[in-house]
PDB file of N, CA and C in Angstrom:
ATOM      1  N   UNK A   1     -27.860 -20.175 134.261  1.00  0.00           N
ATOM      2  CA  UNK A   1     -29.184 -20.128 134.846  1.00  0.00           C
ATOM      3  C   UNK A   1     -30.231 -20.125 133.733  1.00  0.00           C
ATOM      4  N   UNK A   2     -31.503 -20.601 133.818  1.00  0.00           N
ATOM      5  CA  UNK A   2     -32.203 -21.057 133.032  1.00  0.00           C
ATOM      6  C   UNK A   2     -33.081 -19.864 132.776  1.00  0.00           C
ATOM      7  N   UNK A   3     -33.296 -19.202 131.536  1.00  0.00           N
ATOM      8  CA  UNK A   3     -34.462 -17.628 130.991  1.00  0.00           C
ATOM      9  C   UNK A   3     -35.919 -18.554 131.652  1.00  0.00           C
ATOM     10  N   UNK A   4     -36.132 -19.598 131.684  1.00  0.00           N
ATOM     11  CA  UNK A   4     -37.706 -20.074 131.695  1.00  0.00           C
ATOM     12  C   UNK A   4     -37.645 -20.292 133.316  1.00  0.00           C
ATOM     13  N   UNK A   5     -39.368 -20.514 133.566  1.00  0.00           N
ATOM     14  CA  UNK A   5     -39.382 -20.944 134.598  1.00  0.00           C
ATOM     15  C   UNK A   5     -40.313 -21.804 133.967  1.00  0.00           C
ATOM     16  N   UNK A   6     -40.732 -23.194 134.992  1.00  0.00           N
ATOM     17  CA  UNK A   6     -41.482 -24.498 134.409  1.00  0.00           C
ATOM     18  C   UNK A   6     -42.652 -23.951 135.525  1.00  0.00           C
ATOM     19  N   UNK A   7     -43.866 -23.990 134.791  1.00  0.00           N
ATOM     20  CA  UNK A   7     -44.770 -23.686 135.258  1.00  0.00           C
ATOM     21  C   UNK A   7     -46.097 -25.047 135.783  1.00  0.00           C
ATOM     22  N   UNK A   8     -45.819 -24.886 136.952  1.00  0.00           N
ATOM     23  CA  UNK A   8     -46.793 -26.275 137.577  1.00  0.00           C
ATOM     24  C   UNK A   8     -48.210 -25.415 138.054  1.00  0.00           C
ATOM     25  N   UNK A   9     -48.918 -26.356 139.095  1.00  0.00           N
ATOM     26  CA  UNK A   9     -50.339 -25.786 139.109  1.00  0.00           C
ATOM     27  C   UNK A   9     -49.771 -24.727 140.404  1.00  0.00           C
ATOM     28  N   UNK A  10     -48.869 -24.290 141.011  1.00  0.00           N
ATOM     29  CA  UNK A  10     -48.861 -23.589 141.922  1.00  0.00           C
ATOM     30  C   UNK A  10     -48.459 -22.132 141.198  1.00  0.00           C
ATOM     31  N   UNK A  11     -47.757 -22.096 140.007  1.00  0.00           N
ATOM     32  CA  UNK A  11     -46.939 -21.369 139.249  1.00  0.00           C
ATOM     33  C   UNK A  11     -48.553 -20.867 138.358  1.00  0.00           C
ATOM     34  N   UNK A  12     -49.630 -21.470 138.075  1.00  0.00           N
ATOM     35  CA  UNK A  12     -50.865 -21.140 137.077  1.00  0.00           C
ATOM     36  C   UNK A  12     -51.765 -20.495 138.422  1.00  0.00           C
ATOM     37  N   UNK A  13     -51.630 -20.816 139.523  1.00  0.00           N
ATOM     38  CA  UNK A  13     -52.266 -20.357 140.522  1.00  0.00           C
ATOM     39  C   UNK A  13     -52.084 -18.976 140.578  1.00  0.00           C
ATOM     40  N   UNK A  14     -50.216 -18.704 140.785  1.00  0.00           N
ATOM     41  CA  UNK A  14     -50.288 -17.707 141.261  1.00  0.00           C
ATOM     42  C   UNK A  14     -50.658 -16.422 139.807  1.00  0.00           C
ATOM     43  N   UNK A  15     -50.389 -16.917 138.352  1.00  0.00           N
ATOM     44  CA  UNK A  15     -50.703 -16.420 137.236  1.00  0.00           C
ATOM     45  C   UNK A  15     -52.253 -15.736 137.731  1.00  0.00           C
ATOM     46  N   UNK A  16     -53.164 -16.677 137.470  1.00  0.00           N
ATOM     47  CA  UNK A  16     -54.548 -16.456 137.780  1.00  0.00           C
ATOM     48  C   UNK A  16     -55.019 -15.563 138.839  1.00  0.00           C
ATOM     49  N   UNK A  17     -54.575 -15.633 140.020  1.00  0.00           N
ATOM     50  CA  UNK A  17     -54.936 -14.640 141.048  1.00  0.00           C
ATOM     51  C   UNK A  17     -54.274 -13.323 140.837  1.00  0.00           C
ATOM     52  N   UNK A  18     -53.581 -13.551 140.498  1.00  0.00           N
ATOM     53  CA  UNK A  18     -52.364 -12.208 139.728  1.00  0.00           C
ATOM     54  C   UNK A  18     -53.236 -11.227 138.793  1.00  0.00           C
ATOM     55  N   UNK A  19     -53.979 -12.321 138.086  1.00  0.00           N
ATOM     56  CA  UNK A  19     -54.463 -11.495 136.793  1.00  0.00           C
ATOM     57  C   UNK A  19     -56.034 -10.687 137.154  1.00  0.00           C
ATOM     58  N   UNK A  20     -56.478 -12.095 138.313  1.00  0.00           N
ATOM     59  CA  UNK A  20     -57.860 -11.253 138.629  1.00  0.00           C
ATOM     60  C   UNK A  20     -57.490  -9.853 139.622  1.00  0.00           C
ATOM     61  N   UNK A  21     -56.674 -10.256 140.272  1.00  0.00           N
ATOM     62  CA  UNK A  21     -56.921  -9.036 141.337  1.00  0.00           C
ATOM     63  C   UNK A  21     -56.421  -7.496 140.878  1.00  0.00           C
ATOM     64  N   UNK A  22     -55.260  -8.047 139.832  1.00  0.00           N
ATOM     65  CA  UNK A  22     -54.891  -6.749 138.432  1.00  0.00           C
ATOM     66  C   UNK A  22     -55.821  -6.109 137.625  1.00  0.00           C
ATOM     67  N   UNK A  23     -57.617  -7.065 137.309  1.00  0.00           N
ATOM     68  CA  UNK A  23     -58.362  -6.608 136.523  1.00  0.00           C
ATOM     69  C   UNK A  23     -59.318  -6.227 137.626  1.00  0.00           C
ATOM     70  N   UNK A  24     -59.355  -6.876 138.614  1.00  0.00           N
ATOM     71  CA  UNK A  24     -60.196  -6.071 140.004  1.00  0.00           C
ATOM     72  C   UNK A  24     -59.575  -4.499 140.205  1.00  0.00           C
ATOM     73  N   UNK A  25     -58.183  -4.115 140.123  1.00  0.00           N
ATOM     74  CA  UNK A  25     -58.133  -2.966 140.630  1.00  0.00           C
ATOM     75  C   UNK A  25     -58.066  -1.852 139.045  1.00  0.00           C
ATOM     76  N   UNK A  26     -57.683  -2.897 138.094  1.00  0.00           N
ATOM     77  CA  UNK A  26     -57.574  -1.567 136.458  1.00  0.00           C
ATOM     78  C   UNK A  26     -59.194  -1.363 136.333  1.00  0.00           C
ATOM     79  N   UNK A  27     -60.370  -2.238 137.231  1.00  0.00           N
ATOM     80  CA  UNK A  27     -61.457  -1.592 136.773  1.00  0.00           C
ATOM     81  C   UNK A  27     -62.239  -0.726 137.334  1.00  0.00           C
ATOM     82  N   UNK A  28     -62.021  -0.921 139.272  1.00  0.00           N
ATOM     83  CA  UNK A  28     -61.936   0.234 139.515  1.00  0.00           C
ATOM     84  C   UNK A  28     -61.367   1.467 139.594  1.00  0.00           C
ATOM     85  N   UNK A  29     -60.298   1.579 138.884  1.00  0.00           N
ATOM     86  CA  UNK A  29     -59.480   2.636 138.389  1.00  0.00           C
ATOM     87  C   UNK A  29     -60.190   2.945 137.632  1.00  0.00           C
ATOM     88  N   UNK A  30     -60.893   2.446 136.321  1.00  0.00           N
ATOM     89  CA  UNK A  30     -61.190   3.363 135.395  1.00  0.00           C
ATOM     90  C   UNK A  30     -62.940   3.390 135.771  1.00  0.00           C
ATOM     91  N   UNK A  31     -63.514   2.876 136.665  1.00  0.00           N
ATOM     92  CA  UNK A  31     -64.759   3.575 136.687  1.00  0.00           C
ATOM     93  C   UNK A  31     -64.906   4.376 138.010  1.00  0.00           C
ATOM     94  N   UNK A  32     -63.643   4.827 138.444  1.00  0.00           N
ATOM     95  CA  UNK A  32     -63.645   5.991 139.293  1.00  0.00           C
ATOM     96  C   UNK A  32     -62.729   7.251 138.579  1.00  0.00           C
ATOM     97  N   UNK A  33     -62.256   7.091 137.698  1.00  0.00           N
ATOM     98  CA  UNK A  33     -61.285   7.843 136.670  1.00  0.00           C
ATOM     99  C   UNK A  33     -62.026   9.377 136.771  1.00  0.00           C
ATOM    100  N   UNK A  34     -61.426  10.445 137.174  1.00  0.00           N
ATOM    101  CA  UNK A  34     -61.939  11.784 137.433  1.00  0.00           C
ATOM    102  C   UNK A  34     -62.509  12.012 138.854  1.00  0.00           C
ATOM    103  N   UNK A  35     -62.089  11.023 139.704  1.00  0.00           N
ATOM    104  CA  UNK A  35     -62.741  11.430 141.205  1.00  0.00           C
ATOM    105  C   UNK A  35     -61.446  11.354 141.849  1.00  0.00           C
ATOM    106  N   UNK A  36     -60.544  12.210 141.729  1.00  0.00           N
ATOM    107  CA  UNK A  36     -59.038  12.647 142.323  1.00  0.00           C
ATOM    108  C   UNK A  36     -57.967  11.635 142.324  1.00  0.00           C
ATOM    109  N   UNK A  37     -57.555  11.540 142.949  1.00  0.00           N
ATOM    110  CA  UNK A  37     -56.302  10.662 143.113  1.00  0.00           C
ATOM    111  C   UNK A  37     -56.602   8.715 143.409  1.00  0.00           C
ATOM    112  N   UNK A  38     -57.445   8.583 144.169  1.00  0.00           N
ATOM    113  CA  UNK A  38     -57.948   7.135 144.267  1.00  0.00           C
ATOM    114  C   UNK A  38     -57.979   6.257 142.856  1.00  0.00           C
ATOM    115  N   UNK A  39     -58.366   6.796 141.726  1.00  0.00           N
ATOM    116  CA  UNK A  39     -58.894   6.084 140.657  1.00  0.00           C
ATOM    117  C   UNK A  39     -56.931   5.719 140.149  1.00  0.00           C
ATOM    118  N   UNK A  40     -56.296   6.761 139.952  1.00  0.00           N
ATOM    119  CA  UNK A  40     -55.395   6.634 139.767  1.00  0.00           C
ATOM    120  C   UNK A  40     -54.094   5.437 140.611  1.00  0.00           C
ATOM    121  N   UNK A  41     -54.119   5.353 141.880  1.00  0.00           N
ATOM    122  CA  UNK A  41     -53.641   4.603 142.805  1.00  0.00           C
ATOM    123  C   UNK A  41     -54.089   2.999 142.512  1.00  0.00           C
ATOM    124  N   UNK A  42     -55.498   3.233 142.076  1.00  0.00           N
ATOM    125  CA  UNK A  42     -56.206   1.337 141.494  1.00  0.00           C
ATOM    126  C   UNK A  42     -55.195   1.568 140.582  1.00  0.00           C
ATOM    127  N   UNK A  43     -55.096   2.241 139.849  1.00  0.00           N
ATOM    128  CA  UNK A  43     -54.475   1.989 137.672  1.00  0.00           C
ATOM    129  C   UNK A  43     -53.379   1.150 138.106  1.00  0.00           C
ATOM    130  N   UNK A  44     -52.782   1.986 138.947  1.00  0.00           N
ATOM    131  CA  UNK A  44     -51.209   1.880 139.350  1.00  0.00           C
ATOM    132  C   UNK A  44     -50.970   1.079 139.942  1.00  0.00           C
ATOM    133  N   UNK A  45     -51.673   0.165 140.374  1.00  0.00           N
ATOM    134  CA  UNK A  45     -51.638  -1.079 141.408  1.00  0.00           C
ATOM    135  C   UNK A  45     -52.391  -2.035 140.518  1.00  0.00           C
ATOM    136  N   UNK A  46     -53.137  -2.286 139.878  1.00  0.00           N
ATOM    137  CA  UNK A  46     -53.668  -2.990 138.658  1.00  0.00           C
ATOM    138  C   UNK A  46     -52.420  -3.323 137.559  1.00  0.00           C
ATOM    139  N   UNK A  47     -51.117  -2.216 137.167  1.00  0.00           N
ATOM    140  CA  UNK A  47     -50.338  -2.529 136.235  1.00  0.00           C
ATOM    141  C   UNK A  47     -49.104  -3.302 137.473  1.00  0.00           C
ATOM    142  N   UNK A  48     -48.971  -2.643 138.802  1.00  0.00           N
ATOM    143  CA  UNK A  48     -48.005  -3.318 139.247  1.00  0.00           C
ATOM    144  C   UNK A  48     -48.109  -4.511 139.382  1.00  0.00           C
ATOM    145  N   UNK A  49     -49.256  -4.844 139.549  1.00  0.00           N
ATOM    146  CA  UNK A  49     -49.233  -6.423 140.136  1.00  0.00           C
ATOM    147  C   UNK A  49     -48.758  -7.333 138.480  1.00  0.00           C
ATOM    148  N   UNK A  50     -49.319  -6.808 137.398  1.00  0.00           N
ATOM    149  CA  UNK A  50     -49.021  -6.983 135.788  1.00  0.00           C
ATOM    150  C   UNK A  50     -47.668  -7.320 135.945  1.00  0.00           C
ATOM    151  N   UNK A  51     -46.848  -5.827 135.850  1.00  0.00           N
ATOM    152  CA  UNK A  51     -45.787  -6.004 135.750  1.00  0.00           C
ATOM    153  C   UNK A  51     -44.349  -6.968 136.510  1.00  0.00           C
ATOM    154  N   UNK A  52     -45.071  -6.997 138.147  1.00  0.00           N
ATOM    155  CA  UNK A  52     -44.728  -7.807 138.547  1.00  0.00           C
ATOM    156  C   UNK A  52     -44.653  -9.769 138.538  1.00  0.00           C
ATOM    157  N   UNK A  53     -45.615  -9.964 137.774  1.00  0.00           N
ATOM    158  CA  UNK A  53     -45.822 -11.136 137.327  1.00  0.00           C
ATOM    159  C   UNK A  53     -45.102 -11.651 136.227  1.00  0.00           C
ATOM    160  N   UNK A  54     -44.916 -10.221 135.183  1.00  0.00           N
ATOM    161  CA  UNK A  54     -44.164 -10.623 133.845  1.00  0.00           C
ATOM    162  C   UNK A  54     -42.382 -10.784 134.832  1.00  0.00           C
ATOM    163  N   UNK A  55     -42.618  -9.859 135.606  1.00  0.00           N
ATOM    164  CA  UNK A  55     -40.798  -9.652 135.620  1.00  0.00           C
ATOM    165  C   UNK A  55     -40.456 -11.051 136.477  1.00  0.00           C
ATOM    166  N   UNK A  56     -41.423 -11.750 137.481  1.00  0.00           N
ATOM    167  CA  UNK A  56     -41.350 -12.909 138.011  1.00  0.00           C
ATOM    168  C   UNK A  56     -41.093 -14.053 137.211  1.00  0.00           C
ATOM    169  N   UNK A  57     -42.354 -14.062 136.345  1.00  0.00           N
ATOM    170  CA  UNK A  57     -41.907 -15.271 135.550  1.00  0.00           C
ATOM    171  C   UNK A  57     -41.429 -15.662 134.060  1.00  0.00           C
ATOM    172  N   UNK A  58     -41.362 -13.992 133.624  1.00  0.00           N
ATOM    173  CA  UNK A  58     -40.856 -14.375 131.991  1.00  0.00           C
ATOM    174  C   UNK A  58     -39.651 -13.273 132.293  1.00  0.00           C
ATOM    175  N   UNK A  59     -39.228 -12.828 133.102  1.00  0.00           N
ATOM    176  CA  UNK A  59     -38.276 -11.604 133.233  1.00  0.00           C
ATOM    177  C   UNK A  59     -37.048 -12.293 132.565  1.00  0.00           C
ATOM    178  N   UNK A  60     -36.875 -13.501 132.510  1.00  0.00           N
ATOM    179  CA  UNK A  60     -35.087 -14.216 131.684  1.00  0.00           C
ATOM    180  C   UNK A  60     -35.417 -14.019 130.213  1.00  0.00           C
ATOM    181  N   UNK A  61     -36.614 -13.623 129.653  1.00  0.00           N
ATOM    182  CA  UNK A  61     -37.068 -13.094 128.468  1.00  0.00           C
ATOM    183  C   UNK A  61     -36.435 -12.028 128.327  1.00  0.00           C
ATOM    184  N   UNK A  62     -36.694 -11.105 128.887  1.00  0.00           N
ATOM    185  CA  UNK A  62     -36.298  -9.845 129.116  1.00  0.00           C
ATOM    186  C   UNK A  62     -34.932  -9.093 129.471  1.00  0.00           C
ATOM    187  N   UNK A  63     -34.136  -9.941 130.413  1.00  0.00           N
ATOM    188  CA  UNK A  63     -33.374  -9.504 130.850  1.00  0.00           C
ATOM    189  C   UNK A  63     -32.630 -10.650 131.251  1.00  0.00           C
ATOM    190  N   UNK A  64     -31.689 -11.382 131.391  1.00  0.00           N
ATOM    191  CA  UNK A  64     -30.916 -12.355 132.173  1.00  0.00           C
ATOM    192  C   UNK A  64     -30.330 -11.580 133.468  1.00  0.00           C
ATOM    193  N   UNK A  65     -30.549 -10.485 134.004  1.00  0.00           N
ATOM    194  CA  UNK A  65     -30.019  -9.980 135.387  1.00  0.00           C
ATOM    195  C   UNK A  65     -31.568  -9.856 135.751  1.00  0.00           C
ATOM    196  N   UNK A  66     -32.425 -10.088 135.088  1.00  0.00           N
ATOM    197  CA  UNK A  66     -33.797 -10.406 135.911  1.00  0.00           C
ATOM    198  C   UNK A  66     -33.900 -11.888 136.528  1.00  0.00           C
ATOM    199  N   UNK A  67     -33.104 -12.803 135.725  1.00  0.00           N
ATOM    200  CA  UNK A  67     -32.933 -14.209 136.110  1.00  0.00           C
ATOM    201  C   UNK A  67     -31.812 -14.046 137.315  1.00  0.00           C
ATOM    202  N   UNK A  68     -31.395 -13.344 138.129  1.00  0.00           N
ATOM    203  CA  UNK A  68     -30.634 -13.348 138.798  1.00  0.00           C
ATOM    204  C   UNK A  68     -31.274 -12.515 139.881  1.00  0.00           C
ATOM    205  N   UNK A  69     -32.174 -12.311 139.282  1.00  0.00           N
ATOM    206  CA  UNK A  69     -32.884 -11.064 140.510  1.00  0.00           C
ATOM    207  C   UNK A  69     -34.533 -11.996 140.630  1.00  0.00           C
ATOM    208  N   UNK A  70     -34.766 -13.270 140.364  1.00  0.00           N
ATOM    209  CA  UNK A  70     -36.082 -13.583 140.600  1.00  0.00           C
ATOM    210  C   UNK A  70     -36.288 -13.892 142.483  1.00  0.00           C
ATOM    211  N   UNK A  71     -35.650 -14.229 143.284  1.00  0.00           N
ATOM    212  CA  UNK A  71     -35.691 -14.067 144.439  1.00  0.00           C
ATOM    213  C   UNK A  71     -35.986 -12.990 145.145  1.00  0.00           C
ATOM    214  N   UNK A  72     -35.268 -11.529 144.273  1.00  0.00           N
ATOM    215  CA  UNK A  72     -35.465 -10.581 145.232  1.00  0.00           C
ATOM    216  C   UNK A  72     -37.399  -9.876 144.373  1.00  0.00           C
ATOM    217  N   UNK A  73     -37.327 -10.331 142.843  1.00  0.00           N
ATOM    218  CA  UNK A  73     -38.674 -10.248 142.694  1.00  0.00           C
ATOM    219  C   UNK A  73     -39.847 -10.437 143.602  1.00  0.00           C
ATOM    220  N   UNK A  74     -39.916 -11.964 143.848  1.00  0.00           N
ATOM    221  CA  UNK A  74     -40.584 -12.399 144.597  1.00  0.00           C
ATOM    222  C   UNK A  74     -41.107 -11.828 145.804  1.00  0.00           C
ATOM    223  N   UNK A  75     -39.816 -11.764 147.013  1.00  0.00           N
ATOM    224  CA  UNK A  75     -40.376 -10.705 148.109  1.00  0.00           C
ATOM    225  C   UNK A  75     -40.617  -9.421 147.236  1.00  0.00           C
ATOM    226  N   UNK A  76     -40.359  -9.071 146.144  1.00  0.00           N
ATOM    227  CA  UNK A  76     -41.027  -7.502 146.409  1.00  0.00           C
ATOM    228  C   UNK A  76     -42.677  -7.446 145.705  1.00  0.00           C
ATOM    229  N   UNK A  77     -43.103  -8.390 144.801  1.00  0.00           N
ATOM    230  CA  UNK A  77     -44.252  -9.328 144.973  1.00  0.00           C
ATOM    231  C   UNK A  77     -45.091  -9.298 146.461  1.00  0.00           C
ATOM    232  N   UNK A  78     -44.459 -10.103 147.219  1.00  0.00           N
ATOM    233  CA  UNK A  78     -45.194 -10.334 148.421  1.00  0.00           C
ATOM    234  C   UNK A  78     -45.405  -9.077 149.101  1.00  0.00           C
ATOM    235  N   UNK A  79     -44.067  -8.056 149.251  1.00  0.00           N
ATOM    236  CA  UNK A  79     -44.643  -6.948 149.953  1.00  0.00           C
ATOM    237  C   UNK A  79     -45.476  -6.193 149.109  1.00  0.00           C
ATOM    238  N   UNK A  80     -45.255  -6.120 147.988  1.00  0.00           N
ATOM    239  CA  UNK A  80     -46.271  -5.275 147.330  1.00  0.00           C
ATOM    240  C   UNK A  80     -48.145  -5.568 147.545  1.00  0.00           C
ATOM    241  N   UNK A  81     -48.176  -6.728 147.564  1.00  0.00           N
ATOM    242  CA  UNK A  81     -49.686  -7.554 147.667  1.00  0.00           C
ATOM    243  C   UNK A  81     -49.738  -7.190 149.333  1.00  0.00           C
ATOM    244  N   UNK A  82     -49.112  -7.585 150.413  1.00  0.00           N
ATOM    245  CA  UNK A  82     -49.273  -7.206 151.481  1.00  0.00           C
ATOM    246  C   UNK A  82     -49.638  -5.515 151.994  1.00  0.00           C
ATOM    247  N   UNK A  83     -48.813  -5.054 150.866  1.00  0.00           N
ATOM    248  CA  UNK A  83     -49.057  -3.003 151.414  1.00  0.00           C
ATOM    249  C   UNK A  83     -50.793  -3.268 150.551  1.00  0.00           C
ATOM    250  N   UNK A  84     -50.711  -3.717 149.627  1.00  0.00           N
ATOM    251  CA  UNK A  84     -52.187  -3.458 149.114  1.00  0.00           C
ATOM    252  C   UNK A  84     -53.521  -4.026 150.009  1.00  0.00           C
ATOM    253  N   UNK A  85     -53.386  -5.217 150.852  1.00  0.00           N
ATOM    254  CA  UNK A  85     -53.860  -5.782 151.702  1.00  0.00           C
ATOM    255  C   UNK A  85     -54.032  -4.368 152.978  1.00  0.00           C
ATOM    256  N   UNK A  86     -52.696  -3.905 153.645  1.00  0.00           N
ATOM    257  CA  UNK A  86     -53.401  -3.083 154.351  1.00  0.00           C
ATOM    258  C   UNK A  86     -53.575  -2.145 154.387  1.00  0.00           C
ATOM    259  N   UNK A  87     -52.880  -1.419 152.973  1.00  0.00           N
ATOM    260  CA  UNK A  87     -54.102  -0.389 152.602  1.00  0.00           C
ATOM    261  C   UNK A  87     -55.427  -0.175 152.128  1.00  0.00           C
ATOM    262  N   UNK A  88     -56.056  -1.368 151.873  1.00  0.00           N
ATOM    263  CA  UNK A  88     -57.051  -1.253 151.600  1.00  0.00           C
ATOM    264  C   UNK A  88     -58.045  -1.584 153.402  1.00  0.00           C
ATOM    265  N   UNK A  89     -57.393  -2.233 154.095  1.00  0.00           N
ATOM    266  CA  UNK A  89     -57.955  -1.665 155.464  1.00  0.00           C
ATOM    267  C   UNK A  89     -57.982  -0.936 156.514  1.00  0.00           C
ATOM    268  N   UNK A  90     -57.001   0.070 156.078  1.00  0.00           N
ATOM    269  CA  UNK A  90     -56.618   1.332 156.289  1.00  0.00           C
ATOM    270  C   UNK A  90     -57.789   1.989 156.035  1.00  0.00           C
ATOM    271  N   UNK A  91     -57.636   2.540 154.556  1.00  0.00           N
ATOM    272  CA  UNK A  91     -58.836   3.568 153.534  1.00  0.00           C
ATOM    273  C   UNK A  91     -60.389   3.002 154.195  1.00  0.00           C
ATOM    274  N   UNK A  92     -60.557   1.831 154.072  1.00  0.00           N
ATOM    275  CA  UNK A  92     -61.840   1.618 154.016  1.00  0.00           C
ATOM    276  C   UNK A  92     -62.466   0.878 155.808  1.00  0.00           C
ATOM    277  N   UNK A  93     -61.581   1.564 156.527  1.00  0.00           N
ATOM    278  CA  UNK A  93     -61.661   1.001 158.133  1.00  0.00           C
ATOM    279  C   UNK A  93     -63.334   1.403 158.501  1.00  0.00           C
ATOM    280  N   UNK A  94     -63.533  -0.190 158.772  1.00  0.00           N
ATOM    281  CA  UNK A  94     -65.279   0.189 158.875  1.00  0.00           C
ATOM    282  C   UNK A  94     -66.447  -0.061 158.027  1.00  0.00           C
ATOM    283  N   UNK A  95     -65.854   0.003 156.678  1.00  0.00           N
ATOM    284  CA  UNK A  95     -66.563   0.472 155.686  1.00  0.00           C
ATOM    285  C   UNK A  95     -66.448  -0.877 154.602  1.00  0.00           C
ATOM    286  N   UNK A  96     -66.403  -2.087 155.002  1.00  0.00           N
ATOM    287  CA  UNK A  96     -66.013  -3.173 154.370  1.00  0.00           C
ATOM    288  C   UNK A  96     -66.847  -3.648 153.351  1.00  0.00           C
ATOM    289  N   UNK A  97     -66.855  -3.560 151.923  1.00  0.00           N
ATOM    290  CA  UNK A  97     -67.786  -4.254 151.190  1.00  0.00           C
ATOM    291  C   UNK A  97     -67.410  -5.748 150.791  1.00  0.00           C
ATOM    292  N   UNK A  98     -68.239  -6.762 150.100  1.00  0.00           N
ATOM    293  CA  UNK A  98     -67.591  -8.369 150.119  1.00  0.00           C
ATOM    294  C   UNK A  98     -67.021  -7.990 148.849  1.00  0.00           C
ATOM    295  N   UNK A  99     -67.324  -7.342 147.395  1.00  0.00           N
ATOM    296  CA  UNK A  99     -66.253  -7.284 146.786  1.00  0.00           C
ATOM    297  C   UNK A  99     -64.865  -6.957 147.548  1.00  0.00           C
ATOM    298  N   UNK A 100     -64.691  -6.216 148.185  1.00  0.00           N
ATOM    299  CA  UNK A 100     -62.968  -5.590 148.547  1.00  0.00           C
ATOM    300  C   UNK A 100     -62.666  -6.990 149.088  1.00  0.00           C
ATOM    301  N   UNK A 101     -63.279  -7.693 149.673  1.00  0.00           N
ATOM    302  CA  UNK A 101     -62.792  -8.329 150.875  1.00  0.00           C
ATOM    303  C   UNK A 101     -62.778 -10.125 149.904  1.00  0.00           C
ATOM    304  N   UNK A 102     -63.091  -9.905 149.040  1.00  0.00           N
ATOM    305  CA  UNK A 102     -63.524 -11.634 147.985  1.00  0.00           C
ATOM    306  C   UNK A 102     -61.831 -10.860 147.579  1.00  0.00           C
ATOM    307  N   UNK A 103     -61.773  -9.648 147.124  1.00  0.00           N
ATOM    308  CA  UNK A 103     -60.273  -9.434 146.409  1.00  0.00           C
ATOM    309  C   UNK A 103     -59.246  -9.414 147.457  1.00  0.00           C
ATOM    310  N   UNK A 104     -59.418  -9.125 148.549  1.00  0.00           N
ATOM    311  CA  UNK A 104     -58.192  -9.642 149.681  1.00  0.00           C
ATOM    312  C   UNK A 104     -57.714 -10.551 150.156  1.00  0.00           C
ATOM    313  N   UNK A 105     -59.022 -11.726 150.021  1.00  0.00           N
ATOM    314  CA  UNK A 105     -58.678 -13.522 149.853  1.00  0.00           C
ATOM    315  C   UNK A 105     -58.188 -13.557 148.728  1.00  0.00           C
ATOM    316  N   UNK A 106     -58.281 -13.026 148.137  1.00  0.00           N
ATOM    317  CA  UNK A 106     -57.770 -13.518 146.489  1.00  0.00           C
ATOM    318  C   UNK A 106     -56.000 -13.125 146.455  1.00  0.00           C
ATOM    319  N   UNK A 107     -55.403 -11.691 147.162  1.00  0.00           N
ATOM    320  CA  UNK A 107     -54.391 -11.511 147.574  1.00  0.00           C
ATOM    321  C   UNK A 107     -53.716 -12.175 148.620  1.00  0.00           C
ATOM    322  N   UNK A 108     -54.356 -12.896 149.396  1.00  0.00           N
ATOM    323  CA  UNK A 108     -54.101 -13.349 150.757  1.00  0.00           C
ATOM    324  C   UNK A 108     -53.329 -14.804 150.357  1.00  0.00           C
ATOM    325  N   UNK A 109     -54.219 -15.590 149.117  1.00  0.00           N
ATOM    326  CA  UNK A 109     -53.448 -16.819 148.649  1.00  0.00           C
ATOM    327  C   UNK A 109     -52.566 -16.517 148.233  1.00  0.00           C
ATOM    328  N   UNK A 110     -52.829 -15.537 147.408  1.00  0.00           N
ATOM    329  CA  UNK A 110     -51.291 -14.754 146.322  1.00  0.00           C
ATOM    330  C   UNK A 110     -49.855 -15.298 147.277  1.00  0.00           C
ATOM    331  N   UNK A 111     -50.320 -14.448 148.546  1.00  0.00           N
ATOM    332  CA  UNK A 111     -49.154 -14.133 149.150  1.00  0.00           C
ATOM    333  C   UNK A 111     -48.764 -15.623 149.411  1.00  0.00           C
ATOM    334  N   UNK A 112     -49.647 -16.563 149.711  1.00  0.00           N
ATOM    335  CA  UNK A 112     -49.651 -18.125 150.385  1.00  0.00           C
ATOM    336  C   UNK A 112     -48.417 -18.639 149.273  1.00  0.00           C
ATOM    337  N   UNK A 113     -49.444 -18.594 148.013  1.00  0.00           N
ATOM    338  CA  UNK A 113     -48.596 -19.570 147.181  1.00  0.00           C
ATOM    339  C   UNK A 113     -46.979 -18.924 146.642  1.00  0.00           C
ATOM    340  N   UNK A 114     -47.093 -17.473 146.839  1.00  0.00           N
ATOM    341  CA  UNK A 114     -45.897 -16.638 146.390  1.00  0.00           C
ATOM    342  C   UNK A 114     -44.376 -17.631 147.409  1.00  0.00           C
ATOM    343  N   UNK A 115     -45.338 -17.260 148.507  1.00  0.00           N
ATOM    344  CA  UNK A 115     -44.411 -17.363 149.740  1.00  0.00           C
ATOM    345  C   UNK A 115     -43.948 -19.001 149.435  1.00  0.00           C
ATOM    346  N   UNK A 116     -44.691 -20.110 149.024  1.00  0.00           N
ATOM    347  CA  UNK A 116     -44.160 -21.713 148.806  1.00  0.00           C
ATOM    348  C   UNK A 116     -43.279 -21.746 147.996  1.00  0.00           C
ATOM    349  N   UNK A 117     -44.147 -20.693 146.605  1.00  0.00           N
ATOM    350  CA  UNK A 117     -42.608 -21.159 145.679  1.00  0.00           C
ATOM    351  C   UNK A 117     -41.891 -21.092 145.360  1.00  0.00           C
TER     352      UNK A 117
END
């Protein structure tokens, strides 16, 4: 099995939305940092989506039983972006600003293009 994956425009897509919606939530993490537990939950969801991207597409770098595990990556990718999707309309029921909601289209393709490739 092959360590690389060949990266086309669906593969830079999902890079890019990956990276904004990771720097959408590491920044409200750190400019809520000291207002309890919330600021912390962005950090932590800002590095997962990170980490999940490295282990998706460079994980045969890393590991060759990550190259054997990129399928089950993937769905856990998608559910992960999906729990973040409705927790964030959970927390904020009612209370919708167009930033949250420009970053939930931005997850919403995630999941689109995750799910094609």
């Amino acid at each position: 099995m092959s360590k690389t994956v060949k990266l086309g425009s669906m593969q830079y897509g999902i890079i890019v939305l990956t990276v904004l919606t990771a720097l959408i939530h590491l920044g409200l993490g750190f400019s809520f940092l000291g207002n309890g537990a919330l600021p912390i939950l962005f950090l932590l969801n800002g590095i997962g989506y990170l980490a999940l991207m490295v282990a998706y597409f460079w994980g045969g770098s890393i590991s060759a039983q990550l190259v054997a595990m990129r399928g089950q990556i993937r769905w856990a990718y998608i559910a992960f972006t999906a729990v973040t999707i409705i927790a964030f309309f959970i927390m904020n029921f009612g209370n919708y600003q167009l930033p949250g909601l420009v970053d939930k289209l931005i997850e919403i393709i995630l999941v689109v293009l995750l799910w094609r490739d």
